[in-house]
Structure formats: structure tokens, C-alpha cells
C-alpha atoms as a PDB file:
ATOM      1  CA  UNK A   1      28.091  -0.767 114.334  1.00  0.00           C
ATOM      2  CA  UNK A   2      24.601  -0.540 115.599  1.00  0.00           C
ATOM      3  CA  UNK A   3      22.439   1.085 112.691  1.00  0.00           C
ATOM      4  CA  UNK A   4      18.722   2.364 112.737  1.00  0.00           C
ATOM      5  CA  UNK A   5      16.549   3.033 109.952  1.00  0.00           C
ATOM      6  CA  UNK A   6      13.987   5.707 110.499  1.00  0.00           C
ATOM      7  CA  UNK A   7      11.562   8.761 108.578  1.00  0.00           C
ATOM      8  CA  UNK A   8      13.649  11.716 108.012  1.00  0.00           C
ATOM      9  CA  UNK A   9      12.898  14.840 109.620  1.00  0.00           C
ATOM     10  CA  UNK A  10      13.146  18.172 107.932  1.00  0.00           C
ATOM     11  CA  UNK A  11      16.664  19.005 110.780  1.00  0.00           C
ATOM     12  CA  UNK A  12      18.521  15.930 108.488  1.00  0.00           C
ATOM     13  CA  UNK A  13      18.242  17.623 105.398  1.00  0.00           C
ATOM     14  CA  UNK A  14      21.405  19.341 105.876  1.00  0.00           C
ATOM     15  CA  UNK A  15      23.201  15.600 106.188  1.00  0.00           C
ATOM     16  CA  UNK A  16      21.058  14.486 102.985  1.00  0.00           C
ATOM     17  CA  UNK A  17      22.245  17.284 100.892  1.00  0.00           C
ATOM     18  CA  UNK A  18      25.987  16.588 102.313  1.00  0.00           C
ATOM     19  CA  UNK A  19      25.791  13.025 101.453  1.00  0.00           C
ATOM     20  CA  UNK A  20      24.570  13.725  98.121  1.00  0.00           C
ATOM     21  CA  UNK A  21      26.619  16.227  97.255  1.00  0.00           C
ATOM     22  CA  UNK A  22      30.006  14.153  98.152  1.00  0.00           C
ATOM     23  CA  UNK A  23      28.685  11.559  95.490  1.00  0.00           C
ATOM     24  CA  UNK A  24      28.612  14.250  92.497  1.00  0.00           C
ATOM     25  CA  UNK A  25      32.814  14.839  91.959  1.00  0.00           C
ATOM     26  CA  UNK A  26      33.056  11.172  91.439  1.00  0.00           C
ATOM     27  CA  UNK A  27      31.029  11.657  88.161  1.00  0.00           C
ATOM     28  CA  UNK A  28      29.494   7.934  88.241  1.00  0.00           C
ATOM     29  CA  UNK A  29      26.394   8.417  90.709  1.00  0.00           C
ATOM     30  CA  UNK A  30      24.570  11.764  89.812  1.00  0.00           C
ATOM     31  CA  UNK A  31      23.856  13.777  86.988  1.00  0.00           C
ATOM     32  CA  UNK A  32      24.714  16.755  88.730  1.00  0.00           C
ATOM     33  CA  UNK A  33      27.356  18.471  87.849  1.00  0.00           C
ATOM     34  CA  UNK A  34      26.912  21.051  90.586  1.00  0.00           C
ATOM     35  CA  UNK A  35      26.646  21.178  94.381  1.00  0.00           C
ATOM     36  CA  UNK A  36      22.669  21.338  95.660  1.00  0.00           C
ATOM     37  CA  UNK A  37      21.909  23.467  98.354  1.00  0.00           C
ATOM     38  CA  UNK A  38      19.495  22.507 101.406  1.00  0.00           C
ATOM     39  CA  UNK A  39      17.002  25.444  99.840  1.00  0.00           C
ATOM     40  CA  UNK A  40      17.162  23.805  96.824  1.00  0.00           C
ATOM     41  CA  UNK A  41      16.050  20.404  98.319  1.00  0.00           C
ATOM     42  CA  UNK A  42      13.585  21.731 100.281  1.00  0.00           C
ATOM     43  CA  UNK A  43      10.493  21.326  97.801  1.00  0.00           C
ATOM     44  CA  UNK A  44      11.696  17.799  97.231  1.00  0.00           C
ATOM     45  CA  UNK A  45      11.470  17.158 100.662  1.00  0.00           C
ATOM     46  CA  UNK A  46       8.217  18.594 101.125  1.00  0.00           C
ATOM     47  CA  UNK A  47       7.116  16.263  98.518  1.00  0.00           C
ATOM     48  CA  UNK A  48       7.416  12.854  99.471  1.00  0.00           C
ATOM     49  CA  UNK A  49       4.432  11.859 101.833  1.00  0.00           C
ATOM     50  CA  UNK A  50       6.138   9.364 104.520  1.00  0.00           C
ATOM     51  CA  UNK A  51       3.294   7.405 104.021  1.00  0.00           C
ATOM     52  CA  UNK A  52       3.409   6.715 100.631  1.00  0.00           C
ATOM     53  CA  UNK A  53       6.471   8.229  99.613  1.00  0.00           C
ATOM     54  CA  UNK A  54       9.271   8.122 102.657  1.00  0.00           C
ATOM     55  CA  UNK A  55      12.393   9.385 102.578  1.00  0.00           C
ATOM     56  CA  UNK A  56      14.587   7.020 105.379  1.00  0.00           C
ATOM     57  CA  UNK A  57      17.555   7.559 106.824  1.00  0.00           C
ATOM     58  CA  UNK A  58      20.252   5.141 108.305  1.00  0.00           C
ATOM     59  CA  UNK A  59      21.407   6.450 111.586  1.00  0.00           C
ATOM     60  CA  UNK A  60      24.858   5.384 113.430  1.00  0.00           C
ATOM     61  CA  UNK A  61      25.807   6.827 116.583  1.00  0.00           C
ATOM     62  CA  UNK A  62      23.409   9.870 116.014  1.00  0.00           C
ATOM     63  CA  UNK A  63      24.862  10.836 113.147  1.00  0.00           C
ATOM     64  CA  UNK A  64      23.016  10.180 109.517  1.00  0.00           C
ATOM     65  CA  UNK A  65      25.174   7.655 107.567  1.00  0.00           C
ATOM     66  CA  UNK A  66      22.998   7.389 104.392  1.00  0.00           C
ATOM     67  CA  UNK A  67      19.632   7.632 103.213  1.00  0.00           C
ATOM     68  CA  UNK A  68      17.037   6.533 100.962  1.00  0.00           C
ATOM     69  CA  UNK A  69      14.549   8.261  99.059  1.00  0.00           C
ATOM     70  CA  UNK A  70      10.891   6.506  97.147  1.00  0.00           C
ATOM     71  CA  UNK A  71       9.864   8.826  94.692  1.00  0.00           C
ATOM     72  CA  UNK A  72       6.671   9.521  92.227  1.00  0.00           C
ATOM     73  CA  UNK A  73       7.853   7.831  88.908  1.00  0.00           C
ATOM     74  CA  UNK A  74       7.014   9.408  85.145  1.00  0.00           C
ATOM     75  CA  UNK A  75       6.346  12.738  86.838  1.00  0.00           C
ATOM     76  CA  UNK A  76       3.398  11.631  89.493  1.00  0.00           C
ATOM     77  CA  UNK A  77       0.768  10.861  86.912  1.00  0.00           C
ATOM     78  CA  UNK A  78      -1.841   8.618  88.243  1.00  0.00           C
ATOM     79  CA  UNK A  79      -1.542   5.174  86.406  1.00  0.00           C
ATOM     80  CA  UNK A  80       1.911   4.820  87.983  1.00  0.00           C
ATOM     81  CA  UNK A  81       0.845   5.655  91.453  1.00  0.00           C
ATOM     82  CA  UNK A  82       1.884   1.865  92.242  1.00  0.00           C
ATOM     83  CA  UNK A  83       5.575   2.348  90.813  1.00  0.00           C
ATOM     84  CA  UNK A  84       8.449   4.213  92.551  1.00  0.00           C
ATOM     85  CA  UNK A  85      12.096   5.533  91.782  1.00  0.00           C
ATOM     86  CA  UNK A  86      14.118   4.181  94.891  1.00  0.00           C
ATOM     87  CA  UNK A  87      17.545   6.823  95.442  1.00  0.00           C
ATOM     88  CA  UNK A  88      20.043   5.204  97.668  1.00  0.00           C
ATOM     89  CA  UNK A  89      23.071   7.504  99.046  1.00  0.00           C
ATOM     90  CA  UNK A  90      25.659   6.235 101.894  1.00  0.00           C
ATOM     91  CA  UNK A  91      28.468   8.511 103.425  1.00  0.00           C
ATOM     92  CA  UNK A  92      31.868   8.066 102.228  1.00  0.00           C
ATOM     93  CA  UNK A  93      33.263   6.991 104.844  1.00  0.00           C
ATOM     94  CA  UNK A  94      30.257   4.364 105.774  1.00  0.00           C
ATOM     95  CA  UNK A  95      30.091   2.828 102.236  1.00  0.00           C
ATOM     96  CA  UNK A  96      30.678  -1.171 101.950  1.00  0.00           C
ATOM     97  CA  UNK A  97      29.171  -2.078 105.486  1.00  0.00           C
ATOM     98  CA  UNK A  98      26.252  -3.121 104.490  1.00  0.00           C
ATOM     99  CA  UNK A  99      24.102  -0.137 104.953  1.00  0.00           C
ATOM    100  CA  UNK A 100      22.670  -0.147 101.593  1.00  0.00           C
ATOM    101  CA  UNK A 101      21.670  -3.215 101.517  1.00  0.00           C
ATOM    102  CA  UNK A 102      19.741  -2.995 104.958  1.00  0.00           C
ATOM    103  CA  UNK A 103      18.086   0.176 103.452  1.00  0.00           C
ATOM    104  CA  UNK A 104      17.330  -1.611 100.442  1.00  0.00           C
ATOM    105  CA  UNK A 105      15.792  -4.328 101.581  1.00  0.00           C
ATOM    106  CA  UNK A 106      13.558  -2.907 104.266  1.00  0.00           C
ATOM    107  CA  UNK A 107      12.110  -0.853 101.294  1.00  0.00           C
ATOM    108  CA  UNK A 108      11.477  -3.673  99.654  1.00  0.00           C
ATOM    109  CA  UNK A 109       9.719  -5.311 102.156  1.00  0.00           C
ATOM    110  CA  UNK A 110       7.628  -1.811 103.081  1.00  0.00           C
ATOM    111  CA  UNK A 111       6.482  -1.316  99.635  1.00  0.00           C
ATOM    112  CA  UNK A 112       3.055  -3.112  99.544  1.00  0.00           C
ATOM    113  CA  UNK A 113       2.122  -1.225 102.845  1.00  0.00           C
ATOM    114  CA  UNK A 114       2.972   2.120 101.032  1.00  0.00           C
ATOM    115  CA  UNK A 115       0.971   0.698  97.953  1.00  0.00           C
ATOM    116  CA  UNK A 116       3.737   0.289  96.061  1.00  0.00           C
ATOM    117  CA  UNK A 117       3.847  -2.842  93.292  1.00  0.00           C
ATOM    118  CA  UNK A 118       7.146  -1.805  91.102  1.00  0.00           C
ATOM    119  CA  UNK A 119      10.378  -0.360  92.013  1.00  0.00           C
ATOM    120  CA  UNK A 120      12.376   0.790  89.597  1.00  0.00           C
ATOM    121  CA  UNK A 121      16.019   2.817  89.790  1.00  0.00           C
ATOM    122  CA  UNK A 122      18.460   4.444  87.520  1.00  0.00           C
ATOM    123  CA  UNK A 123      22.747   4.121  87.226  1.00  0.00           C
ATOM    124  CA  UNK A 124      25.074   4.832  84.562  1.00  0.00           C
ATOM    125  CA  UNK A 125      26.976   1.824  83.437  1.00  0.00           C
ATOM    126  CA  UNK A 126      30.131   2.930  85.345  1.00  0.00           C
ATOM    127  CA  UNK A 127      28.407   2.530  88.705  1.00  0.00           C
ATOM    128  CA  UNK A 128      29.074  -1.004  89.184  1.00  0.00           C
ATOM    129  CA  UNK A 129      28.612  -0.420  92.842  1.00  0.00           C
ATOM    130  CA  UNK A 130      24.858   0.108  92.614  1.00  0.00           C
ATOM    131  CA  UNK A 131      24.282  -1.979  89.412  1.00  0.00           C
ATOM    132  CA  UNK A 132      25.644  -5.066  91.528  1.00  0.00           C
ATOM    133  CA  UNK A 133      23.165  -3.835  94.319  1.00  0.00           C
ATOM    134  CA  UNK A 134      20.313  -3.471  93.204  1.00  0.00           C
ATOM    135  CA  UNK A 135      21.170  -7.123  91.033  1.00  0.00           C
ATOM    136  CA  UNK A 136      21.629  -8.605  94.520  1.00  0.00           C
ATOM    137  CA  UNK A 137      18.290  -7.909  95.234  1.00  0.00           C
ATOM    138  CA  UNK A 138      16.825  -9.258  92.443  1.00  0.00           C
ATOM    139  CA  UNK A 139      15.866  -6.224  90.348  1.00  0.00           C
ATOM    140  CA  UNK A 140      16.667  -6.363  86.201  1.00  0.00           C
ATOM    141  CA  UNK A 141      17.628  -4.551  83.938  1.00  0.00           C
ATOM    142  CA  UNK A 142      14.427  -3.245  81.982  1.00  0.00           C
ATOM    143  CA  UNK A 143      16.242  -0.737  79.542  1.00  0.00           C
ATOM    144  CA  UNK A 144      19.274   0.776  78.407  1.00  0.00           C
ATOM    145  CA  UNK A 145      19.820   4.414  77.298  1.00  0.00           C
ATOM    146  CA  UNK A 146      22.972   4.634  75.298  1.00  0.00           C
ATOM    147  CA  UNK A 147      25.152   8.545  75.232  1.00  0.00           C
ATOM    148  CA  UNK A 148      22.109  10.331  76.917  1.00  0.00           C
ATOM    149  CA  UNK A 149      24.047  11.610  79.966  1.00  0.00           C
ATOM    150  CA  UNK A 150      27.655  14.450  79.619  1.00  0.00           C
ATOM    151  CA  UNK A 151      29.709  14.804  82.005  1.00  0.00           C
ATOM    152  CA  UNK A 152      32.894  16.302  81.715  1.00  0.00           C
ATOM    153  CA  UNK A 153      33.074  16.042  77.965  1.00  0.00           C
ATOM    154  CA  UNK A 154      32.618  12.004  78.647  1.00  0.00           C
ATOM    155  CA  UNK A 155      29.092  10.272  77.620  1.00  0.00           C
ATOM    156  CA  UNK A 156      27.982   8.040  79.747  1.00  0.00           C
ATOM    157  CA  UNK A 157      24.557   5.463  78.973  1.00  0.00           C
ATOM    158  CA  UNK A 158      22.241   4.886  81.588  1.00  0.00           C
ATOM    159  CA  UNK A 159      20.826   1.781  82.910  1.00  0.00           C
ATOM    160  CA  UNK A 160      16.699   1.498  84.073  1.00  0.00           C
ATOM    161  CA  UNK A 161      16.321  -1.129  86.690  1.00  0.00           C
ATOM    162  CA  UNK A 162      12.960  -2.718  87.560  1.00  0.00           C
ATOM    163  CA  UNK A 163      11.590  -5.444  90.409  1.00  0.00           C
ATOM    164  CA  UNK A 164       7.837  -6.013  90.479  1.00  0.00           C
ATOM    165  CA  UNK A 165       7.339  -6.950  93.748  1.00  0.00           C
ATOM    166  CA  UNK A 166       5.127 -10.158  93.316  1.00  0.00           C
ATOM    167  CA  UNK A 167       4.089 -12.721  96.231  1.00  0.00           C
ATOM    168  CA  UNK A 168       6.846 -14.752  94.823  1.00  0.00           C
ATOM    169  CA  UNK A 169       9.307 -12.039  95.393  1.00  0.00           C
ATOM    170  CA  UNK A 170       7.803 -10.951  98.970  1.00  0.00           C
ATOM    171  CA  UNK A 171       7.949 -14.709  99.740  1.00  0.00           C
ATOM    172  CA  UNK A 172      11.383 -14.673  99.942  1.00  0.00           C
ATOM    173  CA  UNK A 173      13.413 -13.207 103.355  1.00  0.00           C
ATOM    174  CA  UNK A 174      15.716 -10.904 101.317  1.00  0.00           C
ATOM    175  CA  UNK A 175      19.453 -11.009 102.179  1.00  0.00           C
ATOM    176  CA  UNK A 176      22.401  -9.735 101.100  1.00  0.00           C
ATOM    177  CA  UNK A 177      25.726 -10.907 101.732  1.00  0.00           C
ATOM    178  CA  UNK A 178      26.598  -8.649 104.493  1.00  0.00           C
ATOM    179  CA  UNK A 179      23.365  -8.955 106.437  1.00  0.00           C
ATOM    180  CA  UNK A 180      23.240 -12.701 106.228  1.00  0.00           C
ATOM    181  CA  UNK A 181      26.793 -12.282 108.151  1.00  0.00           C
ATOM    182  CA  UNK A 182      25.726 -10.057 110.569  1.00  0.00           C
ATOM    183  CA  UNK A 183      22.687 -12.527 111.415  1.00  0.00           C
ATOM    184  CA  UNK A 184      25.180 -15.322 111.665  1.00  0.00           C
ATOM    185  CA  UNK A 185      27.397 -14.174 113.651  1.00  0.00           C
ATOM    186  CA  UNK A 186      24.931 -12.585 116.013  1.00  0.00           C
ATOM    187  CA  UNK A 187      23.935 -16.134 116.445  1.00  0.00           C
ATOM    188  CA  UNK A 188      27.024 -17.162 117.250  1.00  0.00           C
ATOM    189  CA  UNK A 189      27.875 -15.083 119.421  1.00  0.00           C
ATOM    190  CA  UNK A 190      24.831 -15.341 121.370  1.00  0.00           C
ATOM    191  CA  UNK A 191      26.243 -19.049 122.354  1.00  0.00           C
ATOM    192  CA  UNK A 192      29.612 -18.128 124.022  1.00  0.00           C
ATOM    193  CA  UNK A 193      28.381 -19.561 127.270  1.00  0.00           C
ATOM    194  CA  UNK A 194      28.388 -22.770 125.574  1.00  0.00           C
ATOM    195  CA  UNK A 195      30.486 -25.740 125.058  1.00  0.00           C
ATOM    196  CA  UNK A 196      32.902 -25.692 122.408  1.00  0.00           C
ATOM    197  CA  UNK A 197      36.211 -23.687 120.875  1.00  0.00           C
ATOM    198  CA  UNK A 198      36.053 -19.751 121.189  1.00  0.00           C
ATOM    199  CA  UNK A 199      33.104 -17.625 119.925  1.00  0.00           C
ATOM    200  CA  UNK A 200      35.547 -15.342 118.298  1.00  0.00           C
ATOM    201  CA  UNK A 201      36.539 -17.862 116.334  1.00  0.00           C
ATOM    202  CA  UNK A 202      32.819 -19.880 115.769  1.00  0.00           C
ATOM    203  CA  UNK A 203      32.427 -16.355 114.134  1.00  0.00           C
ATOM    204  CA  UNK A 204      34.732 -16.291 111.809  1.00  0.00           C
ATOM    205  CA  UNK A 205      33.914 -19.824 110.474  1.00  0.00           C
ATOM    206  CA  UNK A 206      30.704 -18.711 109.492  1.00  0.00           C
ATOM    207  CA  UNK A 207      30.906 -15.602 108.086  1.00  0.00           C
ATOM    208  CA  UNK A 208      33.776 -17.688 106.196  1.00  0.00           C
ATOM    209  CA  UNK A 209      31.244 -19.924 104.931  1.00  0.00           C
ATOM    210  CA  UNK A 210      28.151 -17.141 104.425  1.00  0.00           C
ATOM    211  CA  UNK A 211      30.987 -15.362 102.319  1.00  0.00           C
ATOM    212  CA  UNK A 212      32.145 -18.667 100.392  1.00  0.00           C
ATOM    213  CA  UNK A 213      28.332 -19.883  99.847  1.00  0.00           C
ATOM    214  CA  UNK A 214      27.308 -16.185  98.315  1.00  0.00           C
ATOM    215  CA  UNK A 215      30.461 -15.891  96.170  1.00  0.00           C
ATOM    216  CA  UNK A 216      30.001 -19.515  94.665  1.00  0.00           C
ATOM    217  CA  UNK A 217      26.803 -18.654  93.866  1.00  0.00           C
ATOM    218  CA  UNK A 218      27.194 -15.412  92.466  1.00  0.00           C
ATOM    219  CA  UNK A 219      29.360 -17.516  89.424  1.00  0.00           C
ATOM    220  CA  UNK A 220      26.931 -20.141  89.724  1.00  0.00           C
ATOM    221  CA  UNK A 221      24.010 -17.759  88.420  1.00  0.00           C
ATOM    222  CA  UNK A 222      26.405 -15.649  86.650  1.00  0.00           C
ATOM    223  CA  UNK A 223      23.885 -13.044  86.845  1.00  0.00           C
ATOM    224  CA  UNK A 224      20.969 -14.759  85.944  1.00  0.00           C
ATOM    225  CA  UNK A 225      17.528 -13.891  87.630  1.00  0.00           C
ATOM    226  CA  UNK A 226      16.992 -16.624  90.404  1.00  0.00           C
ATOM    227  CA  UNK A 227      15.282 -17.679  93.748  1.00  0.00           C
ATOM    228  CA  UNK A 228      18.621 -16.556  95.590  1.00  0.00           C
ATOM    229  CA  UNK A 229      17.346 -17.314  98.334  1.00  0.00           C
ATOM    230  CA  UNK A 230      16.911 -20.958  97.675  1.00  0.00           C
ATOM    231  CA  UNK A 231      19.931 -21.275  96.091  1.00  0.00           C
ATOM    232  CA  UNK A 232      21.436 -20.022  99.164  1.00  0.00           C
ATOM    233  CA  UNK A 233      19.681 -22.703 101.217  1.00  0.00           C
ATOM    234  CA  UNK A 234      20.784 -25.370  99.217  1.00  0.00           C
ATOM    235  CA  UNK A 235      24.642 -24.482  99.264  1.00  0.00           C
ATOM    236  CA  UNK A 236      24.750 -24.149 103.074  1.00  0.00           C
ATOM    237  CA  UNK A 237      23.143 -27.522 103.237  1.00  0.00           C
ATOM    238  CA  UNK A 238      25.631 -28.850 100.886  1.00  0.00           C
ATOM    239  CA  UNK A 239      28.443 -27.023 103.159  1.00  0.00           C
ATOM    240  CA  UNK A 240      26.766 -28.204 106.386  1.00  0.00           C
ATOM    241  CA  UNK A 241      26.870 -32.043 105.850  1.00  0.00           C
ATOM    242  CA  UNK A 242      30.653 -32.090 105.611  1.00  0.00           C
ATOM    243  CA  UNK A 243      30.842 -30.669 109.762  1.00  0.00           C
ATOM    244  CA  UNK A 244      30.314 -33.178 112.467  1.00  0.00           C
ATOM    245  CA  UNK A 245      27.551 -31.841 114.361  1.00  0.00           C
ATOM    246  CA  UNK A 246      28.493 -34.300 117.298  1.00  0.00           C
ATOM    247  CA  UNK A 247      32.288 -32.733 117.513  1.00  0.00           C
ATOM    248  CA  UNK A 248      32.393 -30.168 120.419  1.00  0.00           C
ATOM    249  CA  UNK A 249      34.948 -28.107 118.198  1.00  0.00           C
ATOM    250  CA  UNK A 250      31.893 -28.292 114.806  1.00  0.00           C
ATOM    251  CA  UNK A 251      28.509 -28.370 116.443  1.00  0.00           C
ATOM    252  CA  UNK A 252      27.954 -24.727 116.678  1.00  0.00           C
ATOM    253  CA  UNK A 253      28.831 -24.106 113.369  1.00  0.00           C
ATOM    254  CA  UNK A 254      26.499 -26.887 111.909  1.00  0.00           C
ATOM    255  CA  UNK A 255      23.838 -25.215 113.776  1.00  0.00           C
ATOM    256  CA  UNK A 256      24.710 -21.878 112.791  1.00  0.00           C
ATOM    257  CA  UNK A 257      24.254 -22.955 109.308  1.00  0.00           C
ATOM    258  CA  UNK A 258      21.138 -24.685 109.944  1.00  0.00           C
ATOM    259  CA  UNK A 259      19.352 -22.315 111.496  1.00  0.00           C
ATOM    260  CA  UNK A 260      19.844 -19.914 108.481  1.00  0.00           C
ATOM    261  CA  UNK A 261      19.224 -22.394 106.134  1.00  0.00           C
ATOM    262  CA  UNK A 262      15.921 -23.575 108.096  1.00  0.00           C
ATOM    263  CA  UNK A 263      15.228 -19.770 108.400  1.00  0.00           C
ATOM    264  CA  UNK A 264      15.287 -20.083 104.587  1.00  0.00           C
ATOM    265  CA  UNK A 265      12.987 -22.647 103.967  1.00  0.00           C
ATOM    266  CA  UNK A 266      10.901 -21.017 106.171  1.00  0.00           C
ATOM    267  CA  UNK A 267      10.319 -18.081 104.036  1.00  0.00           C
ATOM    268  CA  UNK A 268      10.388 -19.668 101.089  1.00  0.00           C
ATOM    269  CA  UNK A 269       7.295 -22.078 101.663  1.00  0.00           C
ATOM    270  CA  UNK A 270       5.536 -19.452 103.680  1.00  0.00           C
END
């Protein structure tokens, strides 16, 4: 599925408010306990400056598969004109492809060019969706609100999450586990003219072992805050050294996985 990222336009407002709205029965993404209309949003989406404040949509096929919002944080005043609320919001029927991550992590890497220093986001504790997310990405947990939201009779606490964007953290080529496949396998595939056993199933091999390195080192870190991306370098190194580089049936693979983990140590020394 061939995704692109771009500004939203005042005509996609209708898809915003649709997207959003199918997230409020569910009772674990939005405080609303309502559906929002497209007048109602229209002040909010006069408000954010694409320049400083963008709303972005993902965009599949022509049609608007989620979107992402940057918003003025602690109501606009001045001192926190280099911190923003990041919204993320994926169609229904779109959700676990990868899309928020991709829209996550270009916002991310936008943020000092729309002066932005701090990112911060909000999720009840029953989104475990988003809380693992946003955790992929690096972003903590900065404070906890127990009972302040009511839904249906049912309290639920809320969770503040944070990521200062620091030259550490912009070091880093940000990837979650979804995009590193894609990139993998785009490699891959880019070889079939090559020696060596079928691309389909080069493919699979590494998105096997992009999927087996990030799930090791999820319980690895167990949470913890980390260089993931180093981490990641050094289990597919670890993983690489048991292929034969000089088998015609292995080679591809080994340098599938080095060329990510090169790409790697690329970004994390520059």
C-alpha cells in the first residue's frame, strides 16, 4: 500500500471528522462522548498554522486513511510556544499497517523546523494501542492523572506522555517495527534480478528476522528508555553472523541485514 503524507486542506475535513468520530464508541481514545460535526471543527482547523502547527494527513489511493494533528499546548501561552500536543487518528479499517508510526515519526523528525523542542500526548490507560506507540518512539510517561475522565459511568485515569526532542534523540533514524520491514523488504526486492533463491521468499526471511530482532528486544528493555536504535543494530549483527554470506541461498539476506544495520550506525554517529 503506497501511502503519502501531506498538509491537510480545508476539502479533508469531512474525512478528519469521520475518522475521529469512529474512534469515540470505542470509549478508550476520546473524551467525547458525542459525535463532532465538520462546523464544529472548523475553528480548530483554522487554527493550526501549517507552518508551525500542521495538521497532516496519510493518503492511500486518494482516499484519507488517518491523520495527525500538532497543537498549541497549556492553551497557546507563550513560554510553551516550543511544546506541542501531537493527536494521531487512523481509519478503522487501515489501523495496524504501520501508518501511525510513519506519521509519527515524520513529526518527529519535522519538529525542530516548526520550532518545536517537546512533544507531548495524552491516552487513558486502556489505550494500550497508543501507549505502546508513542513508547516505541521513545516518548515517557511524564504524569499520571488517576479517575479524572467518565465515560459511561466507568472512570478512566489518563496518562501525559513527553519526548524532548534533543540532538541525541534527532541523532537517531527513528523506526518502528513495521517501517523497518517495509525498508527491508523493499531492499530485497529490489535484487530479484540477482543470483540466489526467490525474492518472495528473501522477503520473508527478513521481515522474519526485523520482526524476531524488535520483539527480543522489546523484553530485553522491558520498557525501559533506551537508544533503540542501537540496540537494534547490535541484535541484527548478532543475527547476521550466523548466515553465510558466501552461500548463494544466504547472501542476500546477510546483506539485507547489513545494510540496515550499517544504515544504523550511520545515524547514530552522525
Amino acid at each position: 500500500m503506497n501511502v503519502r503524507l501531506r498538509d491537510a486542506t480545508l476539502e479533508d475535513l469531512a474525512s478528519i471528522v469521520e475518522i475521529y468520530n469512529s474512534t469515540i464508541p470505542s470509549r478508550i481514545v476520546s473524551a467525547d462522548t458525542e459525535p463532532v460535526t465538520v462546523e464544529q471543527r472548523l475553528s480548530w482547523f483554522h487554527e493550526h498554522d501549517p507552518s508551525r502547527r500542521p495538521i497532516r494527513v496519510a493518503e492511500a489511493d486518494g482516499e484519507v486513511v488517518g491523520w495527525l494533528s500538532l497543537s498549541d499546548f497549556y492553551d497557546g501561552r507563550p513560554a510553551y510556544n516550543g511544546t506541542a500536543e501531537i493527536g494521531i487518528y487512523v481509519k478503522e479499517d487501515h489501523r495496524g499497517k504501520g501508518i501511525g508510526g510513519r506519521m509519527l515519526e515524520e513529526a518527529i523528525r519535522r519538529a525542530p523546523d516548526l520550532g518545536i523542542e517537546t512533544l507531548t500526548a495524552g491516552a487513558f490507560t486502556t489505550n494500550e494501542s497508543s501507549l505502546g506507540l508513542f513508547g516505541r518512539f521513545g516518548f515517557e510517561r511524564w504524569a499520571y492523572f488517576p479517575r479524572v475522565a467518565e465515560l459511561d459511568g466507568d472512570e478512566r485515569d489518563l496518562v501525559v506522555l513527553g519526548l524532548r526532542l534533543t540532538a541525541e534523540t534527532m541523532g537517531e533514524e527513528l523506526l518502528d517495527p513495521e517501517e523497518a520491514e517495509r525498508r527491508i523488504t523493499q531492499f530485497v526486492t529490489s535484487a530479484g534480478e540477482l543470483p540466489g533463491p526467490p525474492v518472495e521468499e528473501l522477503a520473508e526471511q527478513t521481515a522474519a528476522l526485523i520482526r524476531a530482532t524488535w520483539t527480543d528486544l522489546e523484553k530485553i528493555m522491558e520498557g525501559k528508555a533506551h537508544n533503540k536504535v542501537l540496540a537494534t543494530q547490535l541484535l541484527l549483527s548478532q543475527r547476521a553472523r550466523v548466515l553465510q554470506p558466501d552461500d548463494p541461498e544466504q547472501w542476500r539476506l546477510f546483506a539485507a541485514s547489513t545494510l540496515l544495520s550499517g544504515m544504523v550506525i550511520r545515524n547514530v554517529e552522525g
